[in-house]
C-alpha atoms as a PDB file:
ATOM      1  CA  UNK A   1      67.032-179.346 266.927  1.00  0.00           C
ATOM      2  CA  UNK A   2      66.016-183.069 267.737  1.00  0.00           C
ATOM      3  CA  UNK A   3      64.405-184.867 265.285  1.00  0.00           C
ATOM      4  CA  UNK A   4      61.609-187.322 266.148  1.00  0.00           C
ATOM      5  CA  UNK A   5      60.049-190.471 265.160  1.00  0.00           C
ATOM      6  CA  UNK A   6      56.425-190.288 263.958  1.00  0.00           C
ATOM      7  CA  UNK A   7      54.745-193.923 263.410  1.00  0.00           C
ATOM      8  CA  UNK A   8      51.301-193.929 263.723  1.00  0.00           C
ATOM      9  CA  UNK A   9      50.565-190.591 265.004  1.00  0.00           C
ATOM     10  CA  UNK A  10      47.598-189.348 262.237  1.00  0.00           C
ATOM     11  CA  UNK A  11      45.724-192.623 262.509  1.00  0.00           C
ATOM     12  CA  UNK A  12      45.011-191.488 266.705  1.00  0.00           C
ATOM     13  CA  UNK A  13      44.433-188.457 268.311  1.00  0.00           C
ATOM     14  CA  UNK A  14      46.659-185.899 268.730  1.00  0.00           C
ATOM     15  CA  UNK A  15      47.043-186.852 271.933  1.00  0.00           C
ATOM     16  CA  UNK A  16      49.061-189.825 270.693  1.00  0.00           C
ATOM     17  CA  UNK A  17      52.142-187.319 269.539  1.00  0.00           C
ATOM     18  CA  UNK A  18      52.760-186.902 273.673  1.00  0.00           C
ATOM     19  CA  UNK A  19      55.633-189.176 273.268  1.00  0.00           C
ATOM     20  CA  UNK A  20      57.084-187.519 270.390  1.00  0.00           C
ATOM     21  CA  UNK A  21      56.006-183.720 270.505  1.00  0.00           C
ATOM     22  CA  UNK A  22      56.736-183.672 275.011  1.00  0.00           C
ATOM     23  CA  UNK A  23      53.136-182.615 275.547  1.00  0.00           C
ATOM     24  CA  UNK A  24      49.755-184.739 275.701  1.00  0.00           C
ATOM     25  CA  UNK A  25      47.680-182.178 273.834  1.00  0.00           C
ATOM     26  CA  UNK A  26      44.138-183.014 271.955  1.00  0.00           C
ATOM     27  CA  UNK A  27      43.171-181.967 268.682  1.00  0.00           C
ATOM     28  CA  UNK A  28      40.878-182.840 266.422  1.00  0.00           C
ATOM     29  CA  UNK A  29      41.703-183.933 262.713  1.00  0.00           C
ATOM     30  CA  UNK A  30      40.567-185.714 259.368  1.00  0.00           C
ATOM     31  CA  UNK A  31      43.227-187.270 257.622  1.00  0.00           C
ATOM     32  CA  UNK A  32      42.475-187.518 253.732  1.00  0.00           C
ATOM     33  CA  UNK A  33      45.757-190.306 253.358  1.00  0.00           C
ATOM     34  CA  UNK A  34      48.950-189.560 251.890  1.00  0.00           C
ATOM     35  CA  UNK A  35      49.809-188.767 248.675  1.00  0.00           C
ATOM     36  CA  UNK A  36      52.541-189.936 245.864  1.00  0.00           C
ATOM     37  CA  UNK A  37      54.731-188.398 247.510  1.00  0.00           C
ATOM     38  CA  UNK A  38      54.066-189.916 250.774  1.00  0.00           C
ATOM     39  CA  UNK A  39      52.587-186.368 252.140  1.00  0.00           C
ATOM     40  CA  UNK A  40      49.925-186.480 254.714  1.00  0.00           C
ATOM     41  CA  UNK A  41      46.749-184.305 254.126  1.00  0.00           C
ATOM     42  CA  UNK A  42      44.786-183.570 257.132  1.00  0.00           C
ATOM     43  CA  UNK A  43      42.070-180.785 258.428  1.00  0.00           C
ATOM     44  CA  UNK A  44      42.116-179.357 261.524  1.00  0.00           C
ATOM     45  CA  UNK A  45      39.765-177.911 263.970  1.00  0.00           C
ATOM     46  CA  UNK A  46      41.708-175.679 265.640  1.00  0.00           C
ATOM     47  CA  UNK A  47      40.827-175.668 269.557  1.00  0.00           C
ATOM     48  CA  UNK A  48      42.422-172.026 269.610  1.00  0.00           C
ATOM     49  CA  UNK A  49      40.650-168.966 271.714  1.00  0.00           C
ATOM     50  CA  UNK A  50      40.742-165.642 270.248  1.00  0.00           C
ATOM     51  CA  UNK A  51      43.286-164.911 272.366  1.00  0.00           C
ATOM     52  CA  UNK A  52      46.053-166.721 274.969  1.00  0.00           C
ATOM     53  CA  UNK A  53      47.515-165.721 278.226  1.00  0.00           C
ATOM     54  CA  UNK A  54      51.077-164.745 277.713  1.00  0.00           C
ATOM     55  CA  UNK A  55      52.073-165.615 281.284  1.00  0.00           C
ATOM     56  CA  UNK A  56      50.564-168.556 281.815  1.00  0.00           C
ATOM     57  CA  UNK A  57      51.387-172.448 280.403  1.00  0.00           C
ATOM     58  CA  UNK A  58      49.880-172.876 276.851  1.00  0.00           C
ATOM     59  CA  UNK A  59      50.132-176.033 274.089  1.00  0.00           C
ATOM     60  CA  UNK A  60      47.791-175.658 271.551  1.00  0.00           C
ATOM     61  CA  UNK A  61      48.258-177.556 267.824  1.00  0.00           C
ATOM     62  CA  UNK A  62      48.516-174.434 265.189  1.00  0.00           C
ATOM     63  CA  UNK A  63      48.173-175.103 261.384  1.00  0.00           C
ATOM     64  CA  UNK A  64      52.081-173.297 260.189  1.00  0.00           C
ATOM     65  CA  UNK A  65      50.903-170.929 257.462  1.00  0.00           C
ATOM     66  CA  UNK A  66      53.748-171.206 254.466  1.00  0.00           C
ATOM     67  CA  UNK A  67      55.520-174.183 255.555  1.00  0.00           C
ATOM     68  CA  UNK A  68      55.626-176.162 252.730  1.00  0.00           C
ATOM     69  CA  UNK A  69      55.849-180.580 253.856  1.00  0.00           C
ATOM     70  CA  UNK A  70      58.627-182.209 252.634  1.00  0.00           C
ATOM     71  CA  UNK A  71      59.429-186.360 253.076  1.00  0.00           C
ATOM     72  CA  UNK A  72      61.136-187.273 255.898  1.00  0.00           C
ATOM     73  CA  UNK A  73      62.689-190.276 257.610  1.00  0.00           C
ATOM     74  CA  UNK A  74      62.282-188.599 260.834  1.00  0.00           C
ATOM     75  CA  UNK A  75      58.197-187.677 262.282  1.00  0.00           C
ATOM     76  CA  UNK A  76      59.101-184.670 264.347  1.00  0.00           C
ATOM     77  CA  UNK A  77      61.428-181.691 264.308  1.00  0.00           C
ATOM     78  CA  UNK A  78      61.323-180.200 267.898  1.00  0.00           C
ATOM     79  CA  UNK A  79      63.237-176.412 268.847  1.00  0.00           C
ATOM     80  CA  UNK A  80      63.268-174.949 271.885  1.00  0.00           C
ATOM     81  CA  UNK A  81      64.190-171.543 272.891  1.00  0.00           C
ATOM     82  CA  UNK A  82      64.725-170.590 276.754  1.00  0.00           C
ATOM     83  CA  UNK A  83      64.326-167.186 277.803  1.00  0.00           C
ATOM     84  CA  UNK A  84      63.852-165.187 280.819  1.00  0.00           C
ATOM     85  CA  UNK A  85      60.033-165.214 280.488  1.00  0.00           C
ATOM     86  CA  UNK A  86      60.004-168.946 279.806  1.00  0.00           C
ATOM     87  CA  UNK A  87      60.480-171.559 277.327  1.00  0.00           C
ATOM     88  CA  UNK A  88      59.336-171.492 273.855  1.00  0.00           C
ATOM     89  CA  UNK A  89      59.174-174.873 271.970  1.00  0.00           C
ATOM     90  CA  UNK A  90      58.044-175.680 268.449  1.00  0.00           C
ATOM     91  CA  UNK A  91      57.341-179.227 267.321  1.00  0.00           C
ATOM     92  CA  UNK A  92      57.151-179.438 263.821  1.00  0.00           C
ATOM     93  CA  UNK A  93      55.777-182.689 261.750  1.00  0.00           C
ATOM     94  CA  UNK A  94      57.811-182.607 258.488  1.00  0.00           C
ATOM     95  CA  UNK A  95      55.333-184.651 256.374  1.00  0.00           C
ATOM     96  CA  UNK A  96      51.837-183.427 257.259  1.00  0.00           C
ATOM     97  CA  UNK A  97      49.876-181.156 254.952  1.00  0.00           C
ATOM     98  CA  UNK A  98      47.515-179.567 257.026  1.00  0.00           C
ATOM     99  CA  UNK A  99      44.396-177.063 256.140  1.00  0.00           C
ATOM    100  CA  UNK A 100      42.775-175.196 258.635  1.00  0.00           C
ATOM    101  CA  UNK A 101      38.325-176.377 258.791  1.00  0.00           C
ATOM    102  CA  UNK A 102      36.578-173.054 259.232  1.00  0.00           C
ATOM    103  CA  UNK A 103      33.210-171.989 258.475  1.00  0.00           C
ATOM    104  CA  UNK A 104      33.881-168.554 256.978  1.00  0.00           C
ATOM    105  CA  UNK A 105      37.115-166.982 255.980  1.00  0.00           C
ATOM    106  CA  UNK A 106      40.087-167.819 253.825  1.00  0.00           C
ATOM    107  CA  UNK A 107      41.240-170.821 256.043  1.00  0.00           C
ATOM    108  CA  UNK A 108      44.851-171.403 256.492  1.00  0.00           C
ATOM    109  CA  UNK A 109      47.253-173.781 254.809  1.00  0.00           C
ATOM    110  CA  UNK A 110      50.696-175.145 255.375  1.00  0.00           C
ATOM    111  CA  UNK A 111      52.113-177.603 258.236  1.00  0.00           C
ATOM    112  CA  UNK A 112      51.198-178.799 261.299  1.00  0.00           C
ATOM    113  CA  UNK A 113      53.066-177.860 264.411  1.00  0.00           C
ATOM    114  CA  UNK A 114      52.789-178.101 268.363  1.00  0.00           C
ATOM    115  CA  UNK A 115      53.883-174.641 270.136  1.00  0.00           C
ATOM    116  CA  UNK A 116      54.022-175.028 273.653  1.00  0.00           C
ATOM    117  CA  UNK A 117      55.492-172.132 276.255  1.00  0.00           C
ATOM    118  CA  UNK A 118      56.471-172.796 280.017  1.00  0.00           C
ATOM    119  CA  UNK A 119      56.726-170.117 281.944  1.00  0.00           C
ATOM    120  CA  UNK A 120      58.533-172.147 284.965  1.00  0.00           C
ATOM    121  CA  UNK A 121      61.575-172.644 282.831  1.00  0.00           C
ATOM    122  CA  UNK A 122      63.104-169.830 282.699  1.00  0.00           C
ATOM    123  CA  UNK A 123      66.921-168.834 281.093  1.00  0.00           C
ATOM    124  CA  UNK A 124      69.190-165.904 280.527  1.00  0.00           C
ATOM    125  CA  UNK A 125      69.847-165.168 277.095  1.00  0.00           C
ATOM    126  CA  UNK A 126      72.880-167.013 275.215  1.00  0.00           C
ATOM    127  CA  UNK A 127      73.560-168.488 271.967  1.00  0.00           C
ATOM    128  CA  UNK A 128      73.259-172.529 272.124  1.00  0.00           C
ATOM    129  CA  UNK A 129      76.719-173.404 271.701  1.00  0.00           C
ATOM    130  CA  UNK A 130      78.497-176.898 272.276  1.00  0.00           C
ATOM    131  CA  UNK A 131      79.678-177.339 275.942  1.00  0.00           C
ATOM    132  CA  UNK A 132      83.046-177.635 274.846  1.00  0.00           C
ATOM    133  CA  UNK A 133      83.030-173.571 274.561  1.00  0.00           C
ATOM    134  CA  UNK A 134      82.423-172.909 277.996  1.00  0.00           C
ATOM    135  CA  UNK A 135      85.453-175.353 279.298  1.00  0.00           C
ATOM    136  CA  UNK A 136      87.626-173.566 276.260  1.00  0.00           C
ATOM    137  CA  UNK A 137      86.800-170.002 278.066  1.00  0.00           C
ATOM    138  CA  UNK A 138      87.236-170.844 281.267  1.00  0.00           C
ATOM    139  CA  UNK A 139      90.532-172.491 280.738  1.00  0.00           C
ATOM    140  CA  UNK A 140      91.535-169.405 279.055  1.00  0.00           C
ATOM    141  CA  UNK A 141      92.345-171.412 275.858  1.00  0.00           C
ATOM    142  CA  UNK A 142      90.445-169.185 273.504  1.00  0.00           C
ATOM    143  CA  UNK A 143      92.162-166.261 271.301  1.00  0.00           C
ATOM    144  CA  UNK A 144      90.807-163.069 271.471  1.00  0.00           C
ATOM    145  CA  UNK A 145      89.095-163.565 268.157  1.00  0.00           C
ATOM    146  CA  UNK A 146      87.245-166.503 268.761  1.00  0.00           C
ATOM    147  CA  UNK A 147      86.408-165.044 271.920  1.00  0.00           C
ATOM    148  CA  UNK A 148      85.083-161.881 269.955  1.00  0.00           C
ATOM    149  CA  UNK A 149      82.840-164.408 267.468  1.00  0.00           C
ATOM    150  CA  UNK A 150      81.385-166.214 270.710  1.00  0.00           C
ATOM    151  CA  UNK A 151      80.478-162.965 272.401  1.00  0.00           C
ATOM    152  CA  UNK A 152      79.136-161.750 269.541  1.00  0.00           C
ATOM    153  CA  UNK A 153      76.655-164.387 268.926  1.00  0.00           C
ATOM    154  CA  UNK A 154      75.258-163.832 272.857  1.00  0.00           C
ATOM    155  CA  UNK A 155      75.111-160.387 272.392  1.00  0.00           C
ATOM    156  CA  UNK A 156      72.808-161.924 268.825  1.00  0.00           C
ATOM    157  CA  UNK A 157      70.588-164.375 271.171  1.00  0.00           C
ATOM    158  CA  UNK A 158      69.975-160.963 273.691  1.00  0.00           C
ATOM    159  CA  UNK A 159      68.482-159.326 270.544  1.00  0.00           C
ATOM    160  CA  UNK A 160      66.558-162.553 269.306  1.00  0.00           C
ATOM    161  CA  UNK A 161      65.252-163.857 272.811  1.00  0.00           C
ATOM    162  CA  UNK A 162      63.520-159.958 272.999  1.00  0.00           C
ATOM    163  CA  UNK A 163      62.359-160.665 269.209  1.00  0.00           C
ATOM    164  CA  UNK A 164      60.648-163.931 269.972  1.00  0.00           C
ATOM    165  CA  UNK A 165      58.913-162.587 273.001  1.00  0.00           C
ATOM    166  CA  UNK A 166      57.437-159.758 270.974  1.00  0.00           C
ATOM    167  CA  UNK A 167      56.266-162.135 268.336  1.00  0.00           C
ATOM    168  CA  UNK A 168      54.712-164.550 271.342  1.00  0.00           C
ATOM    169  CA  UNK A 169      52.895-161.788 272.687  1.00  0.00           C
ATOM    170  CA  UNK A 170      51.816-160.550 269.379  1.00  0.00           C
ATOM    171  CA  UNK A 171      50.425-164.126 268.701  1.00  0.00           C
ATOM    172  CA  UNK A 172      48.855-164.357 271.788  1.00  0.00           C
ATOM    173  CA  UNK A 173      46.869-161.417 270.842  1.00  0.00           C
ATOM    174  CA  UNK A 174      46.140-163.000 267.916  1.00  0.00           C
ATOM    175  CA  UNK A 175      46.389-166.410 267.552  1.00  0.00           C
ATOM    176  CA  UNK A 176      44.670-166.490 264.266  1.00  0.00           C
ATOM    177  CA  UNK A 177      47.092-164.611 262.268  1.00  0.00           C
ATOM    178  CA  UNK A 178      48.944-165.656 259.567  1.00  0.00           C
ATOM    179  CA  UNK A 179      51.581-163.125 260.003  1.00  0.00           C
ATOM    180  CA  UNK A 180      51.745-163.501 263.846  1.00  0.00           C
ATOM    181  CA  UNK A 181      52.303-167.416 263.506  1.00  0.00           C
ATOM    182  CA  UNK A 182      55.107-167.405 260.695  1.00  0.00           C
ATOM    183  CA  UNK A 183      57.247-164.423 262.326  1.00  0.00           C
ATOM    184  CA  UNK A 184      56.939-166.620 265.910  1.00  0.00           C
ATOM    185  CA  UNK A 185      57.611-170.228 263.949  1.00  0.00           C
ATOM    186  CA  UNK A 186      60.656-168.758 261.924  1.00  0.00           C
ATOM    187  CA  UNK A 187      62.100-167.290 264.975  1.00  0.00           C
ATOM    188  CA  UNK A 188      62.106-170.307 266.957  1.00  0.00           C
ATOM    189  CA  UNK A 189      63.454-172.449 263.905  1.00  0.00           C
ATOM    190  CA  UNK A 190      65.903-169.988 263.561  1.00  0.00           C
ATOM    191  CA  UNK A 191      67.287-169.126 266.596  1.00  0.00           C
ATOM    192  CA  UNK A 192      70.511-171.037 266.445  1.00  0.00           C
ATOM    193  CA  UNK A 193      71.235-169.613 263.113  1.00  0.00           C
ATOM    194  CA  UNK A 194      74.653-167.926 263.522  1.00  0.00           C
ATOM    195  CA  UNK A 195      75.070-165.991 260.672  1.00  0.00           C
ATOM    196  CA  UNK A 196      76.211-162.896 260.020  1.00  0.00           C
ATOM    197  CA  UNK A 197      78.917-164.110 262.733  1.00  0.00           C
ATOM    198  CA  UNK A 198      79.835-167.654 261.713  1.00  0.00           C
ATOM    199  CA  UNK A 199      78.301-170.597 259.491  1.00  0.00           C
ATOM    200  CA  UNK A 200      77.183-173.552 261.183  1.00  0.00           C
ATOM    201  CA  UNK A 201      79.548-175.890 259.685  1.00  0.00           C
ATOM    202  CA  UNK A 202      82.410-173.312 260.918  1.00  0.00           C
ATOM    203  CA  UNK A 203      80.869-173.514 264.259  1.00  0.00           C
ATOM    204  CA  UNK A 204      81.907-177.383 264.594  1.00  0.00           C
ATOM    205  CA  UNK A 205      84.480-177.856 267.511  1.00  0.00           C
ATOM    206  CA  UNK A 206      86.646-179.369 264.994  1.00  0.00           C
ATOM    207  CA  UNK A 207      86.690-176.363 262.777  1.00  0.00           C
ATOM    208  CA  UNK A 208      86.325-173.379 265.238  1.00  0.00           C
ATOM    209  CA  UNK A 209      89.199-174.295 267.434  1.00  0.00           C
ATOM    210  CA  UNK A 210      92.914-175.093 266.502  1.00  0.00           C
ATOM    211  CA  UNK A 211      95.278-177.937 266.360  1.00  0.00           C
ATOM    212  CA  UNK A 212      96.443-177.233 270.115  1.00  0.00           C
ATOM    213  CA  UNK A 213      93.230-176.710 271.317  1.00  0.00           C
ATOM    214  CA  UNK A 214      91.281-179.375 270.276  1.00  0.00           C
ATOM    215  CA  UNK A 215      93.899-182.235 271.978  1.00  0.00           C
ATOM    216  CA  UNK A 216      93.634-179.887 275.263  1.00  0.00           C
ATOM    217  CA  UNK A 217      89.925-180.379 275.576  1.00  0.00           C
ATOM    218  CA  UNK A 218      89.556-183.870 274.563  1.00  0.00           C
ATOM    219  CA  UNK A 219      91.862-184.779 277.766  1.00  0.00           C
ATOM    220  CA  UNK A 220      89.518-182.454 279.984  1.00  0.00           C
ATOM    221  CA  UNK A 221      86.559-185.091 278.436  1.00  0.00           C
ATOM    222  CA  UNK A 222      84.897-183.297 275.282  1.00  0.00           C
ATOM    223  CA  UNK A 223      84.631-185.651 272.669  1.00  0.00           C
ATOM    224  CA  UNK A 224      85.693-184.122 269.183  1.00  0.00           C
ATOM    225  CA  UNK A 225      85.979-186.023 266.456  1.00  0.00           C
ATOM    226  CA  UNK A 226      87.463-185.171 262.928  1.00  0.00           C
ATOM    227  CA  UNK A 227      87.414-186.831 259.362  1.00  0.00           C
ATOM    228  CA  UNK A 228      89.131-190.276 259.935  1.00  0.00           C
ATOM    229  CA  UNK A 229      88.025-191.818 256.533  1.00  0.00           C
ATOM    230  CA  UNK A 230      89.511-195.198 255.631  1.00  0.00           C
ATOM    231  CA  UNK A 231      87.371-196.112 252.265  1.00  0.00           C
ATOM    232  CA  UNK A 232      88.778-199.476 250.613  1.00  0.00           C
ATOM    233  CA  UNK A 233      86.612-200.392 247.158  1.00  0.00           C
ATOM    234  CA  UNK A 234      86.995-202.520 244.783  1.00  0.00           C
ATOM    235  CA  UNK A 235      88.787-200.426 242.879  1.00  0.00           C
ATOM    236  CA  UNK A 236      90.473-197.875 244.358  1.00  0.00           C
ATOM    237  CA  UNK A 237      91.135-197.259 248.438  1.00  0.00           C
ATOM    238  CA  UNK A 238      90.681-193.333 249.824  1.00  0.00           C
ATOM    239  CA  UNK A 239      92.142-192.134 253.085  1.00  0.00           C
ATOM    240  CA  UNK A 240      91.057-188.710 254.677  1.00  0.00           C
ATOM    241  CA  UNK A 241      92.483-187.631 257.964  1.00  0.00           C
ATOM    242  CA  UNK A 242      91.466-183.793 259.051  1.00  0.00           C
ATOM    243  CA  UNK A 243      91.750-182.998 262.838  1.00  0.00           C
ATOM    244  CA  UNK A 244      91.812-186.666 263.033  1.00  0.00           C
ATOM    245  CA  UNK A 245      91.995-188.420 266.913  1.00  0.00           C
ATOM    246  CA  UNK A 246      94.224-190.985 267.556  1.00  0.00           C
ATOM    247  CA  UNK A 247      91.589-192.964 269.150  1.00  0.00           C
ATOM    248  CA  UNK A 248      88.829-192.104 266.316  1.00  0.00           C
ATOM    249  CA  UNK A 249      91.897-193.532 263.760  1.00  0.00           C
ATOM    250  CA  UNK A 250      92.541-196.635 265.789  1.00  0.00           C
ATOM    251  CA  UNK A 251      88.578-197.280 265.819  1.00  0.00           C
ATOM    252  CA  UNK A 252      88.092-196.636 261.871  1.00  0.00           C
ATOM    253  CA  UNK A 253      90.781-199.240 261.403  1.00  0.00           C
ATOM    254  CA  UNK A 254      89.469-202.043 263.543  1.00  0.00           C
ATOM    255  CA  UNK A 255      85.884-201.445 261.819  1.00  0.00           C
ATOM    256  CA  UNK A 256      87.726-202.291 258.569  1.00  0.00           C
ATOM    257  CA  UNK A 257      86.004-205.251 256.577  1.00  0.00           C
ATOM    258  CA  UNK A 258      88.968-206.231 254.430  1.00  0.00           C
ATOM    259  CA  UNK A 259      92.161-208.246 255.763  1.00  0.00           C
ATOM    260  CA  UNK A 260      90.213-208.069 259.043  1.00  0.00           C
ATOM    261  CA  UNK A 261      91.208-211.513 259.932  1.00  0.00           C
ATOM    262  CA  UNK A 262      94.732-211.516 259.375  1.00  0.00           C
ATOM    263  CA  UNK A 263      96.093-207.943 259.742  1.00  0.00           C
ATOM    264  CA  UNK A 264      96.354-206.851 263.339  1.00  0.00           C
ATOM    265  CA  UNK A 265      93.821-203.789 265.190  1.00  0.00           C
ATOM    266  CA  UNK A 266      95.398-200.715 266.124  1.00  0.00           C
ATOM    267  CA  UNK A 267      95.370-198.827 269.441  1.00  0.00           C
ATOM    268  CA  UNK A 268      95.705-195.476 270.143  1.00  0.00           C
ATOM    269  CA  UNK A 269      98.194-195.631 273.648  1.00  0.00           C
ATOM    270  CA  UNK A 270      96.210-193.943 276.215  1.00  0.00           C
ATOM    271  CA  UNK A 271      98.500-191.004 277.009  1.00  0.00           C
ATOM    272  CA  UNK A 272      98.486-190.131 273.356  1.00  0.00           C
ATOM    273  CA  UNK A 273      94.736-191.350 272.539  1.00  0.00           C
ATOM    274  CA  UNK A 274      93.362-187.158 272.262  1.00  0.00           C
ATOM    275  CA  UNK A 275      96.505-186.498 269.697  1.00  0.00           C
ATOM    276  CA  UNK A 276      95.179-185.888 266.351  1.00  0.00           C
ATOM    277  CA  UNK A 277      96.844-186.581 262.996  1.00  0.00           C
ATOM    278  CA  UNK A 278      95.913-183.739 260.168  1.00  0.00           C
ATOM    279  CA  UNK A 279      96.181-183.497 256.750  1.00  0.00           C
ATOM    280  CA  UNK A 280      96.622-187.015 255.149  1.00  0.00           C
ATOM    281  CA  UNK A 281      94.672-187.353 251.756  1.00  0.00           C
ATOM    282  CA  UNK A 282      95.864-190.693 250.096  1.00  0.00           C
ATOM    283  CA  UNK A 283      94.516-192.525 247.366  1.00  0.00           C
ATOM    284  CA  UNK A 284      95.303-196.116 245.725  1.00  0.00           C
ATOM    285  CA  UNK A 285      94.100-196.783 242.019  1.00  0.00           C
ATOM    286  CA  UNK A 286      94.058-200.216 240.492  1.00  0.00           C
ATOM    287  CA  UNK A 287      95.129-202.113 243.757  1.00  0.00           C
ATOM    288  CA  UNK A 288      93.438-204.629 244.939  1.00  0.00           C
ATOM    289  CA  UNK A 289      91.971-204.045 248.572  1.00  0.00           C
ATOM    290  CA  UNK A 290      94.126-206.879 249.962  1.00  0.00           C
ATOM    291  CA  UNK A 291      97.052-205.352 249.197  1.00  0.00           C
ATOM    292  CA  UNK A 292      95.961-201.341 249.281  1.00  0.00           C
ATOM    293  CA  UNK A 293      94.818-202.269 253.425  1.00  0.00           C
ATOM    294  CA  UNK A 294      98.528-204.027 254.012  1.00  0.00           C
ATOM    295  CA  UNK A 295     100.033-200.394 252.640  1.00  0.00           C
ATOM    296  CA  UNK A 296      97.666-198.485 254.889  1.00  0.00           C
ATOM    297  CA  UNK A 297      98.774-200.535 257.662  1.00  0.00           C
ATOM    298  CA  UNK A 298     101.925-199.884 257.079  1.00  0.00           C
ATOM    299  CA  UNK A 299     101.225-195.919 256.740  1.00  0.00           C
ATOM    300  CA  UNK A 300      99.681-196.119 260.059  1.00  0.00           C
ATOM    301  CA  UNK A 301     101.271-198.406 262.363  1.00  0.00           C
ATOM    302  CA  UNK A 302     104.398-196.009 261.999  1.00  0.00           C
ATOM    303  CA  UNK A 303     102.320-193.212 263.549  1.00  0.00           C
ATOM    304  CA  UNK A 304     103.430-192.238 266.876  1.00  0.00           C
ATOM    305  CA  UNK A 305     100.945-192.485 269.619  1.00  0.00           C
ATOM    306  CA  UNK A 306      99.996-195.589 267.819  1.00  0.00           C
ATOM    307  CA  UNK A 307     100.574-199.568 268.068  1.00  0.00           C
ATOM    308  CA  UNK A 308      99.037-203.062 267.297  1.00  0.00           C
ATOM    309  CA  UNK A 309      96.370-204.716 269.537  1.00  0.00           C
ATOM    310  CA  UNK A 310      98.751-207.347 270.070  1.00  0.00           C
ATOM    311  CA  UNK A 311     101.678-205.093 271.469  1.00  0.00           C
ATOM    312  CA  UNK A 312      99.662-203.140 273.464  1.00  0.00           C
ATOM    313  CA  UNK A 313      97.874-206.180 275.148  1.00  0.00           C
ATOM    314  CA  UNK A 314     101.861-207.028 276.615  1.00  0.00           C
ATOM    315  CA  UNK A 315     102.607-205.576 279.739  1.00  0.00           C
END
């Protein structure tokens, strides 16, 4: 999912979302303003034939029956599903109220959303997974039950990509729908929802794989970070390292605000920089954050793999 920025995009065409939605497609809309809560209310006639070609190109601006708008910092939620027929892609605008304008029948109410499908882009079916899977399996670093979780989840996207073309063609048909529009919408959005394999958050690089693995990959260039959390308040100073990168460490140090001037930066030495450090949970109570930094310092200039910006300048 990328989010996107909105701006001005209700006060001009629809045309105008191009930038922001990857398509320059018109529609025509009144906007009624935004409400208290900062919710955009707009009507929409919907440029929509009673039917659409399911093999050809299509972008058409759809009211979302039974999405509800919520505030949002961002203007645009975009998904996009590749499968061997094509590419679907939803872009959904987070804070827009939109009613449908029709001259008879119960019109339609909920968000406003861009679905677009490309034919010409075309992909097998597989579960959108970080790149740093693919390098894990074929360096044979994987054990045979994370490699049982991953192939589950393609075997998931085989049954999903099949799903969502059902529900595009059953749209297509009838484009008017209620149903047809929420079961294709929800798919999309949902897509890269792993359960009942995994959770999302146990998906993360840093969680899925081990305390071997993750070093191994970071020197074949995946970047995986971990919880390097150096917190110093007035009152009390918290440090969190999980799966924590000697180079991620050295960089949460040196963005330090307190005793920047006088106590030194720390670098990770480059044949050690993908070493992690794990399980550190400190906390200082009633120091002041003078002193609590100096005693951090001290915790981690004595970890190995680490050293002072002035002592690794020397040659």
């Amino acid at each position: 999912m990328m989010a996107v920025a909105l701006g001005w995009l209700l006060a001009q065409p629809c045309a105008a979302a191009g930038p922001w939605c990857g398509a320059d497609v018109p529609c025509r809309i009144v906007s009624h303003g935004r409400d208290p809560q900062g919710i955009e209310r707009v009507e929409m006639e919907e440029d929509v034939p009673d039917s659409l070609p399911v093999e050809r190109a299509a972008a058409v601006w759809l009211v979302y029956p039974g999405f509800s708008p919520f505030p949002a910092a961002v203007g645009a939620f975009r998904y996009e599903v590749g499968t061997p027929h094509g590419t679907l892609a939803l872009c959904v605008l987070p804070s827009v109220a939109a009613r449908q304008r029709r001259a008879v029948g119960q019109p339609l109410e909920g968000g406003l959303a861009l679905l677009t499908f490309d034919p010409t882009r075309t992909q097998s079916p597989r579960f959108p997974l970080d790149p740093v899977f693919d390098t894990a399996r074929t360096e044979g670093l994987l054990s045979a039950a994370q490699l049982r979780s991953l192939d589950e989840l393609h075997r998931i996207a085989e049954r999903r990509v099949e799903d969502l073309y059902r529900a595009w063609r059953e749209l297509a048909e009838s484009p008017y729908l209620a149903y047809s529009r929420q079961q294709l919408f929800e798919g999309i959005r949902g897509f890269d929802d792993p359960r009942p394999v995994s959770s999302r958050d146990d998906l993360r690089p840093e969680r899925f794989l081990d305390r071997e693995q993750r070093p191994a990959l970071r020197r074949r260039g995946h970047a995986i970070p971990g919880r390097c959390s150096l917190a110093f308040l007035p009152r009390s100073t918290r440090v969190e390292l999980s799966a924590c990168p000697l180079s991620q460490l050295a960089s949460a140090w040196n963005l330090r605000t307190v005793e920047r001037g006088t106590l030194p930066s720390l670098r990770a030495l480059p044949e050690r920089e993908s070493e992690e450090i794990d399980g550190v949970s400190l906390e200082l109570r009633d120091v002041p954050p003078r002193t609590a930094a100096r005693l951090v310092f001290g915790l981690l200039s004595g970890v190995e793999g680490l050293t002072s910006g002035e002592e690794a300048a020397r040659p």
